[in-house]
PDB file of N, CA and C in Angstrom:
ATOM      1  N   UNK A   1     252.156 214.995  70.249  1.00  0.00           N
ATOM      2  CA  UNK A   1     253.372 215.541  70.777  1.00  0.00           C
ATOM      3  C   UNK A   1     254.364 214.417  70.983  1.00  0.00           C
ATOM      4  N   UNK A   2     255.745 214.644  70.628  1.00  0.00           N
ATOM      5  CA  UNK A   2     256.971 213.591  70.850  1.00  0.00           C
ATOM      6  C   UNK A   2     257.242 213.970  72.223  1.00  0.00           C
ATOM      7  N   UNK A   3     257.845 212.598  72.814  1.00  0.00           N
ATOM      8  CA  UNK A   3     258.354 212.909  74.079  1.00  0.00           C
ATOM      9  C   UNK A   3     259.946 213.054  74.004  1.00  0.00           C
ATOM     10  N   UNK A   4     260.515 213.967  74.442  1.00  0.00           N
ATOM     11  CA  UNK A   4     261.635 214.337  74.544  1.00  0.00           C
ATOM     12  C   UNK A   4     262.361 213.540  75.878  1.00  0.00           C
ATOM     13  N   UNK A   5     263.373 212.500  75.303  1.00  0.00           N
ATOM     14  CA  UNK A   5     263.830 211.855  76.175  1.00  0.00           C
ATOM     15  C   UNK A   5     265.589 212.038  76.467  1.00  0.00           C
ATOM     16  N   UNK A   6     265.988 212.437  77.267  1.00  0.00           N
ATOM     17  CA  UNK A   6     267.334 212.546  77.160  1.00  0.00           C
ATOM     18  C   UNK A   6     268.002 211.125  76.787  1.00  0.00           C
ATOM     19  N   UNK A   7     268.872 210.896  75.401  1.00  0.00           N
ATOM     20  CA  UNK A   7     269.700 210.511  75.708  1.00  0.00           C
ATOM     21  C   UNK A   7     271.444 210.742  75.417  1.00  0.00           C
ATOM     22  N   UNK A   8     272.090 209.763  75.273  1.00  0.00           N
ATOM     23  CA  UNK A   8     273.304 209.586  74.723  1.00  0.00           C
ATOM     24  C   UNK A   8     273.939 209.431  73.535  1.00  0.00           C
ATOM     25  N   UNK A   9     274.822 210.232  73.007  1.00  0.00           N
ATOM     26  CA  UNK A   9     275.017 209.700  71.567  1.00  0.00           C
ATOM     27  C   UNK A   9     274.671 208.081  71.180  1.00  0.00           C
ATOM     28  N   UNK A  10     275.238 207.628  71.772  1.00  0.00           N
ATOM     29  CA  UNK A  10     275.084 205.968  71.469  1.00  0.00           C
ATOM     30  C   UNK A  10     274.007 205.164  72.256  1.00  0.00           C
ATOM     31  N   UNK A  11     273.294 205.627  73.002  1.00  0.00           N
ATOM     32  CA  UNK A  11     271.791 205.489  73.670  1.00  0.00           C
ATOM     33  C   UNK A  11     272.279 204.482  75.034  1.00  0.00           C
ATOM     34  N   UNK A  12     273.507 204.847  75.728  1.00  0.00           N
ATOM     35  CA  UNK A  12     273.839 203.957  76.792  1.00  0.00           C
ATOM     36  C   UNK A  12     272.587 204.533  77.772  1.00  0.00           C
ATOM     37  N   UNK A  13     272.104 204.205  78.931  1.00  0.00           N
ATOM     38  CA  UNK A  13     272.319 204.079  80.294  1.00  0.00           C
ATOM     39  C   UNK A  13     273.220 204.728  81.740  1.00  0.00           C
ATOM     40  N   UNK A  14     273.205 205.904  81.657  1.00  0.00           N
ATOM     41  CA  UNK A  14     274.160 206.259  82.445  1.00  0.00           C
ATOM     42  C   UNK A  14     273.528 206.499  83.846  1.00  0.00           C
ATOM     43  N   UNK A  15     274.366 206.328  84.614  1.00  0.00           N
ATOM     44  CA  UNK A  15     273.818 206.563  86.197  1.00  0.00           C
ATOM     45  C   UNK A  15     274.898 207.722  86.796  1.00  0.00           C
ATOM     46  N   UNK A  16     274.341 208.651  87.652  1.00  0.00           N
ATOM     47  CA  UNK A  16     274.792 208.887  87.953  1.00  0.00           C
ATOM     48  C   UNK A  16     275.438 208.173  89.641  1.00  0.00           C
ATOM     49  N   UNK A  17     277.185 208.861  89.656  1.00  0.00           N
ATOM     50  CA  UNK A  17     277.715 208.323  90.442  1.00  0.00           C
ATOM     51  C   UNK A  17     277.724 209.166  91.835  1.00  0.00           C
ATOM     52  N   UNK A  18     278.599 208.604  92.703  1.00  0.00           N
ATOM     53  CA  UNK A  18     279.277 209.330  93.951  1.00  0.00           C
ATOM     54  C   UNK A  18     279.630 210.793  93.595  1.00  0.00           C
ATOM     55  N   UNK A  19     279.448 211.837  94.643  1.00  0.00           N
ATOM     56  CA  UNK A  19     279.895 213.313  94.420  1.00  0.00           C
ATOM     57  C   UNK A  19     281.415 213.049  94.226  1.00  0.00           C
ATOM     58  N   UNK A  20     281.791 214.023  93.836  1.00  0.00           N
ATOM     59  CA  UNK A  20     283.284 214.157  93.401  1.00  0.00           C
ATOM     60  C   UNK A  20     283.841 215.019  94.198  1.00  0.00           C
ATOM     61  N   UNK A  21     285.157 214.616  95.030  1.00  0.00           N
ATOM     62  CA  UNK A  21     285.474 215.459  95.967  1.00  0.00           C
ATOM     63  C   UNK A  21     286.512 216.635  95.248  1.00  0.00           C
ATOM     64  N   UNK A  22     285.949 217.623  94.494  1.00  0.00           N
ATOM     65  CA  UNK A  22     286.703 218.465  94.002  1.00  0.00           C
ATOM     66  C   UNK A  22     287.283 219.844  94.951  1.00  0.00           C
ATOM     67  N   UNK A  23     286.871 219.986  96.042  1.00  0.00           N
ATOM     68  CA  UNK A  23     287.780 220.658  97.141  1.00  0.00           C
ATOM     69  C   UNK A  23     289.251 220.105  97.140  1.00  0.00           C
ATOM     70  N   UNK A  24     289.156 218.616  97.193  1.00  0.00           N
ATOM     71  CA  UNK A  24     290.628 217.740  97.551  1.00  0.00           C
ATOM     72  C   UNK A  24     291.850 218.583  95.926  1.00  0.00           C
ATOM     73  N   UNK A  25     291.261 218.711  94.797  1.00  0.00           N
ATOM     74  CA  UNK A  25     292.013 218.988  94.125  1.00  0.00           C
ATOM     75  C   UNK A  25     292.430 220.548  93.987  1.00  0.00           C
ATOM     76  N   UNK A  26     291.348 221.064  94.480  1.00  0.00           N
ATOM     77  CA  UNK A  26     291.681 222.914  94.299  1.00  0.00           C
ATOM     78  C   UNK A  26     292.732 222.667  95.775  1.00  0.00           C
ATOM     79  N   UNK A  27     292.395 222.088  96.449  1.00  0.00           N
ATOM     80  CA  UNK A  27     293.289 222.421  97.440  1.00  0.00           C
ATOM     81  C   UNK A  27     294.956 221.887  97.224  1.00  0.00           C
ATOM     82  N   UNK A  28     294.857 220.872  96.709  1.00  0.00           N
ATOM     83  CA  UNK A  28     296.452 220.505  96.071  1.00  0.00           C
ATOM     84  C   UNK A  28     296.758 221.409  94.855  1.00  0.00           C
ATOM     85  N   UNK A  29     296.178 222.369  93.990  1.00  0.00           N
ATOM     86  CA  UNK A  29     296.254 223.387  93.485  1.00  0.00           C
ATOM     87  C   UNK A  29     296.885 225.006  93.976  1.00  0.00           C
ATOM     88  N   UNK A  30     295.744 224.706  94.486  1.00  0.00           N
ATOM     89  CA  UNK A  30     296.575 226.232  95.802  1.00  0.00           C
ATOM     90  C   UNK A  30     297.599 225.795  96.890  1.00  0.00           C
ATOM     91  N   UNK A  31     298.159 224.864  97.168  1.00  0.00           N
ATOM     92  CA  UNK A  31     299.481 224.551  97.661  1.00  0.00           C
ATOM     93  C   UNK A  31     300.525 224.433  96.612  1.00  0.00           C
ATOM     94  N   UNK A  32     300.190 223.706  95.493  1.00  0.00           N
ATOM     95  CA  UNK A  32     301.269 223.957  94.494  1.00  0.00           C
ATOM     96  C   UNK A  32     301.423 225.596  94.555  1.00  0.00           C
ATOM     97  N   UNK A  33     300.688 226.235  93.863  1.00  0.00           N
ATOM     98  CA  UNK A  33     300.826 228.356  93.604  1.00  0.00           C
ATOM     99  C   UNK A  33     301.380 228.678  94.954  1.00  0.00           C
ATOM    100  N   UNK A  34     300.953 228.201  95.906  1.00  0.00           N
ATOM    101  CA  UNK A  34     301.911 228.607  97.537  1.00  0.00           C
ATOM    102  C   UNK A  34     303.341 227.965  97.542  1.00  0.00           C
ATOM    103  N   UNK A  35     303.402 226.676  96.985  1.00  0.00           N
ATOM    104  CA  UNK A  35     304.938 226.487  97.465  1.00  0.00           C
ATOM    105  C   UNK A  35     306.000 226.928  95.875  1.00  0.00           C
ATOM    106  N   UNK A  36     305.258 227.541  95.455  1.00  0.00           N
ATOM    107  CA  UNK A  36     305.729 228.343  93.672  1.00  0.00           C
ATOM    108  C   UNK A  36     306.106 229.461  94.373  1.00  0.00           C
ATOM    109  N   UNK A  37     305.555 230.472  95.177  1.00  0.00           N
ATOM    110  CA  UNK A  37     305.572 231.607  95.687  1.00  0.00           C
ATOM    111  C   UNK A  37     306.627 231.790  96.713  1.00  0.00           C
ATOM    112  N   UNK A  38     306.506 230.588  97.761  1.00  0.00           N
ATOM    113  CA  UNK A  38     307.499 230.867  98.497  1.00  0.00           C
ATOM    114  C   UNK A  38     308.743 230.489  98.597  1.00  0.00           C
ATOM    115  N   UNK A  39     308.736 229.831  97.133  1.00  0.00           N
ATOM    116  CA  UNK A  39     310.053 228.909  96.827  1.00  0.00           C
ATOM    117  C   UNK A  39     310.870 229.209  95.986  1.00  0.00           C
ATOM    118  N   UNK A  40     310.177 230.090  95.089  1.00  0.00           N
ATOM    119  CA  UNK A  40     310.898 230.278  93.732  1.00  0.00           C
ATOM    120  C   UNK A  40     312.004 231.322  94.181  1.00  0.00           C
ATOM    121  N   UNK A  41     312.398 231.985  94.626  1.00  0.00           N
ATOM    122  CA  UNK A  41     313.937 232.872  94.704  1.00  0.00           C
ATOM    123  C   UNK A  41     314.450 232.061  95.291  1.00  0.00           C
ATOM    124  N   UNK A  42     314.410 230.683  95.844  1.00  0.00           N
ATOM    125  CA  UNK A  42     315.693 229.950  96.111  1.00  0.00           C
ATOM    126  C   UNK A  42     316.317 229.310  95.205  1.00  0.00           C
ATOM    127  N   UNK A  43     314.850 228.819  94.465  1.00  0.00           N
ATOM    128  CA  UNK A  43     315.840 228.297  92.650  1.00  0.00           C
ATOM    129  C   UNK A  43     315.914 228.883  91.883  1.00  0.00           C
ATOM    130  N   UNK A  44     315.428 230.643  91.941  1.00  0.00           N
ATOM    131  CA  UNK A  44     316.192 231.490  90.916  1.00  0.00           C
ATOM    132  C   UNK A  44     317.430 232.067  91.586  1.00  0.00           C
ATOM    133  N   UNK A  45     318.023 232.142  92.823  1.00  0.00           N
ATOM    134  CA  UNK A  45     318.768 232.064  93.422  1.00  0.00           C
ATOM    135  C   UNK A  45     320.060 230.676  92.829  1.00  0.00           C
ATOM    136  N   UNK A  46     319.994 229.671  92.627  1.00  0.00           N
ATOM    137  CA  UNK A  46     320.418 228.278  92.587  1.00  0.00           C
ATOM    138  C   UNK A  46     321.712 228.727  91.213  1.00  0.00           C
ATOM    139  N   UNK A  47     321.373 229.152  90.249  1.00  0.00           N
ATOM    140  CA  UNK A  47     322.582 229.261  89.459  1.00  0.00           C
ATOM    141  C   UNK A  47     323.019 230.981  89.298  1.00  0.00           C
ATOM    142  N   UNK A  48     324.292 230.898  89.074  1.00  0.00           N
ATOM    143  CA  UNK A  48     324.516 232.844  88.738  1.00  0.00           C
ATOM    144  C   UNK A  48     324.163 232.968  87.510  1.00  0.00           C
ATOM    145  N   UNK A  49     323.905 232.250  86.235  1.00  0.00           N
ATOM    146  CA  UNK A  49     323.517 232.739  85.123  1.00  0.00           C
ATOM    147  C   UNK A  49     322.076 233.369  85.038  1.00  0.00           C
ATOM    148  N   UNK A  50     322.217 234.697  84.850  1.00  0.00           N
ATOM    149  CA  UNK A  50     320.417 235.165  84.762  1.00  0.00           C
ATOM    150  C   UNK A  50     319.403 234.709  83.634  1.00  0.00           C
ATOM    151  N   UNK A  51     320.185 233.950  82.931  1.00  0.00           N
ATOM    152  CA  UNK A  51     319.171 233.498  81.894  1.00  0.00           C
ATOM    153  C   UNK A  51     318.699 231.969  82.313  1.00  0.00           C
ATOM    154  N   UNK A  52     319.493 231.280  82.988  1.00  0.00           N
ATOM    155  CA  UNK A  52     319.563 230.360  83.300  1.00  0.00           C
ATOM    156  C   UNK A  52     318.534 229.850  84.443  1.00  0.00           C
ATOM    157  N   UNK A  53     318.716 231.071  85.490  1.00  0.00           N
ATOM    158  CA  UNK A  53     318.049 230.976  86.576  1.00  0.00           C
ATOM    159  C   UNK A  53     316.700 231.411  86.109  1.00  0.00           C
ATOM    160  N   UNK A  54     316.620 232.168  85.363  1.00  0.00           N
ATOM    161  CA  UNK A  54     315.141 233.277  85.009  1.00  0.00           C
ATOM    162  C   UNK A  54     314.836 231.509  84.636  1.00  0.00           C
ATOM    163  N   UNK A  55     315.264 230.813  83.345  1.00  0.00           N
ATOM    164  CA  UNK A  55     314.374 230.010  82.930  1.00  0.00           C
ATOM    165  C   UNK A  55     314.310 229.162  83.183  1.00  0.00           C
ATOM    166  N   UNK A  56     314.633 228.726  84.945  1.00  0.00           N
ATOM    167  CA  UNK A  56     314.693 227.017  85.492  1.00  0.00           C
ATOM    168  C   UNK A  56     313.325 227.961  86.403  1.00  0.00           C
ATOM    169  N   UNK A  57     313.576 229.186  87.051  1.00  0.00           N
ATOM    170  CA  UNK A  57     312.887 229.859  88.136  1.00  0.00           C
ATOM    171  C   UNK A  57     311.481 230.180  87.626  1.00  0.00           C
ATOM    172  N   UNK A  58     310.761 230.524  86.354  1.00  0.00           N
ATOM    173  CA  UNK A  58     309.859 230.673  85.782  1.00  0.00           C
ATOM    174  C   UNK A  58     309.534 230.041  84.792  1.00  0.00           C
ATOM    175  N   UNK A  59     310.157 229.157  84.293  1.00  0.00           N
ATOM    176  CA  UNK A  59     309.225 228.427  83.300  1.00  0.00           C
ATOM    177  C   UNK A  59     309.331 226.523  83.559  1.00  0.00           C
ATOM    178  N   UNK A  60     310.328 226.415  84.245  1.00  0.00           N
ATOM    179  CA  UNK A  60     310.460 224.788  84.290  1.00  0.00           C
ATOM    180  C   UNK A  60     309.849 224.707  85.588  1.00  0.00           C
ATOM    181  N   UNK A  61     310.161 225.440  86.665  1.00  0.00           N
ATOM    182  CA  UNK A  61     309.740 225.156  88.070  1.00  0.00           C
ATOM    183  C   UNK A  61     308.739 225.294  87.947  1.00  0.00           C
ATOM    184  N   UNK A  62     307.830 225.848  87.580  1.00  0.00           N
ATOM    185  CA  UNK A  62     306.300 226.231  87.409  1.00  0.00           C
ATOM    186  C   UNK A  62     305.624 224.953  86.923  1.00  0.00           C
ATOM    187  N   UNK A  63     306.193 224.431  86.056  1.00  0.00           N
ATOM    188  CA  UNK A  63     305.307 223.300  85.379  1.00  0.00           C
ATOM    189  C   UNK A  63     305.668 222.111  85.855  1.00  0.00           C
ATOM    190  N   UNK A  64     306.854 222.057  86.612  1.00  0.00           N
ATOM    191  CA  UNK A  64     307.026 220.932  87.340  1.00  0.00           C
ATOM    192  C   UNK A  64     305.967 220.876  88.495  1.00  0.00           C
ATOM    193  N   UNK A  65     305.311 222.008  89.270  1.00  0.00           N
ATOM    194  CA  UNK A  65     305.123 222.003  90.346  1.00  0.00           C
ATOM    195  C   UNK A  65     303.631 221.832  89.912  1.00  0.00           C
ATOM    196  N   UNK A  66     302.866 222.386  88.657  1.00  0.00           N
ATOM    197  CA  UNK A  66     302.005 221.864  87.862  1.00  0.00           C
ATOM    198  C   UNK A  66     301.661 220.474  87.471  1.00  0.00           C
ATOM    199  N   UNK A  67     302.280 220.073  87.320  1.00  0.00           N
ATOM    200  CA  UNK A  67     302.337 218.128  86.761  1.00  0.00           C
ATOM    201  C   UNK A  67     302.036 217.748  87.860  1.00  0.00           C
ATOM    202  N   UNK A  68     303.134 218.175  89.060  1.00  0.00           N
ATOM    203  CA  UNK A  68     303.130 217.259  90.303  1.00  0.00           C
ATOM    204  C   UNK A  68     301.318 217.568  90.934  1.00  0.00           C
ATOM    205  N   UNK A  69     300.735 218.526  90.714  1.00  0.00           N
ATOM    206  CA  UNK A  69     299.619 218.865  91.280  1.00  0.00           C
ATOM    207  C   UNK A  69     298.413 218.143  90.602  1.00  0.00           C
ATOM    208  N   UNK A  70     298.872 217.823  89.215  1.00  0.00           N
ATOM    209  CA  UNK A  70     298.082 217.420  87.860  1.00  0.00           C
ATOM    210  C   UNK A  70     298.035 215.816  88.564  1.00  0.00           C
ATOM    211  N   UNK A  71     299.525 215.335  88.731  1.00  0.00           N
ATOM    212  CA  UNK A  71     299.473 213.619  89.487  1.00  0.00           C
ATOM    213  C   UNK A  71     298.625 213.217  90.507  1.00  0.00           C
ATOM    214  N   UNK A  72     298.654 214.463  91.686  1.00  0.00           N
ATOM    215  CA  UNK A  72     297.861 214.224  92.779  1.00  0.00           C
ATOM    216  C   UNK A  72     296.218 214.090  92.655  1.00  0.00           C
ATOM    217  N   UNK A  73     296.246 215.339  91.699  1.00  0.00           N
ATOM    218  CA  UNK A  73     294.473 215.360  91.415  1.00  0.00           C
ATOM    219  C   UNK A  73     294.080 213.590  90.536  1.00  0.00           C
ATOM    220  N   UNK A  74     294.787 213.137  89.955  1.00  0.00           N
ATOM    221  CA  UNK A  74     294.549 212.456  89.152  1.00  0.00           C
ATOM    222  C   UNK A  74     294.543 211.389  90.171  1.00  0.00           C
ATOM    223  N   UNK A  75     295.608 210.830  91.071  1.00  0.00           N
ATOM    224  CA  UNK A  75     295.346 210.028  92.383  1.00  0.00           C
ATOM    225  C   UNK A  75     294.410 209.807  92.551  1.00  0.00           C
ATOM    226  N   UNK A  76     293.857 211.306  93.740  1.00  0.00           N
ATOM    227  CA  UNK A  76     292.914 211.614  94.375  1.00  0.00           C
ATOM    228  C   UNK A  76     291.783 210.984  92.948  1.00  0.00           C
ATOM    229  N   UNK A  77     291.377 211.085  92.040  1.00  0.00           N
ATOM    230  CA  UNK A  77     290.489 210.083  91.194  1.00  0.00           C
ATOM    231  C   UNK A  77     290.513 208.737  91.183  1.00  0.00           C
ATOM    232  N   UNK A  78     291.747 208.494  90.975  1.00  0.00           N
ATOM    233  CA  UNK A  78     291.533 206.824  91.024  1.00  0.00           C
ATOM    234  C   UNK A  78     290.972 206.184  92.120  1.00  0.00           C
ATOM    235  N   UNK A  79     291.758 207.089  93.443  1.00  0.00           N
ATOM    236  CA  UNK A  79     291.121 206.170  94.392  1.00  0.00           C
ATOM    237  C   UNK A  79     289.681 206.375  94.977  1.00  0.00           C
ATOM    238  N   UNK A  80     289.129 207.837  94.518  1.00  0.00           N
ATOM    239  CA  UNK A  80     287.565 208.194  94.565  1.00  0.00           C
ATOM    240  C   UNK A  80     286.990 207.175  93.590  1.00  0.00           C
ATOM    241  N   UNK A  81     287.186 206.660  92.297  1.00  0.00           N
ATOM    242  CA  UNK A  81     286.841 205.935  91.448  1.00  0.00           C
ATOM    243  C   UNK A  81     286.617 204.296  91.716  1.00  0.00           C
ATOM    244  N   UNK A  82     287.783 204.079  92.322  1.00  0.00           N
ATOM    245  CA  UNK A  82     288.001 202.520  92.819  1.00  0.00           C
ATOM    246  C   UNK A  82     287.093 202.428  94.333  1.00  0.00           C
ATOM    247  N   UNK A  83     287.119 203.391  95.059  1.00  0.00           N
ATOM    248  CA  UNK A  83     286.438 203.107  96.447  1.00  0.00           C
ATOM    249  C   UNK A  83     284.746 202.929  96.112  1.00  0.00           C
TER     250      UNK A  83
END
């Protein structure tokens, strides 16, 4: 019988590390979708053009508030990574 050994494509050594605090990022997740919710009719509010506002109010604000959540989680790694 062969022994079945886990490894790696390239046969490294891996260890596992420190838990990953993935609460810290769902939670900067669900504050982004909360401050999307309670924010967005002030910047679809912000210009009188309805096309204008529809597409700063639903499609740019959304992904801005996305990135910014995308930066934090990514933070929150480096400095879980470096500590």
């Amino acid at each position: 019988m062969s022994d079945n050994v886990a490894t790696t494509i390239l046969g490294r050594e891996e260890n596992s590390g420190k838990k990953y605090p993935m609460i810290l990022e769902k939670i900067a997740l669900l504050l982004g979708v909360l401050l999307f919710i309670f924010t967005y009719s002030e910047v679809f509010s912000y210009f009188d053009n309805i096309w204008i506002s529809s597409l700063l109010a639903f499609a740019i604000y959304p992904f801005v508030i996305l990135f910014t959540t995308e930066m934090i989680g990514r933070i929150i790694q480096r400095v879980h990574n470096d500590a």
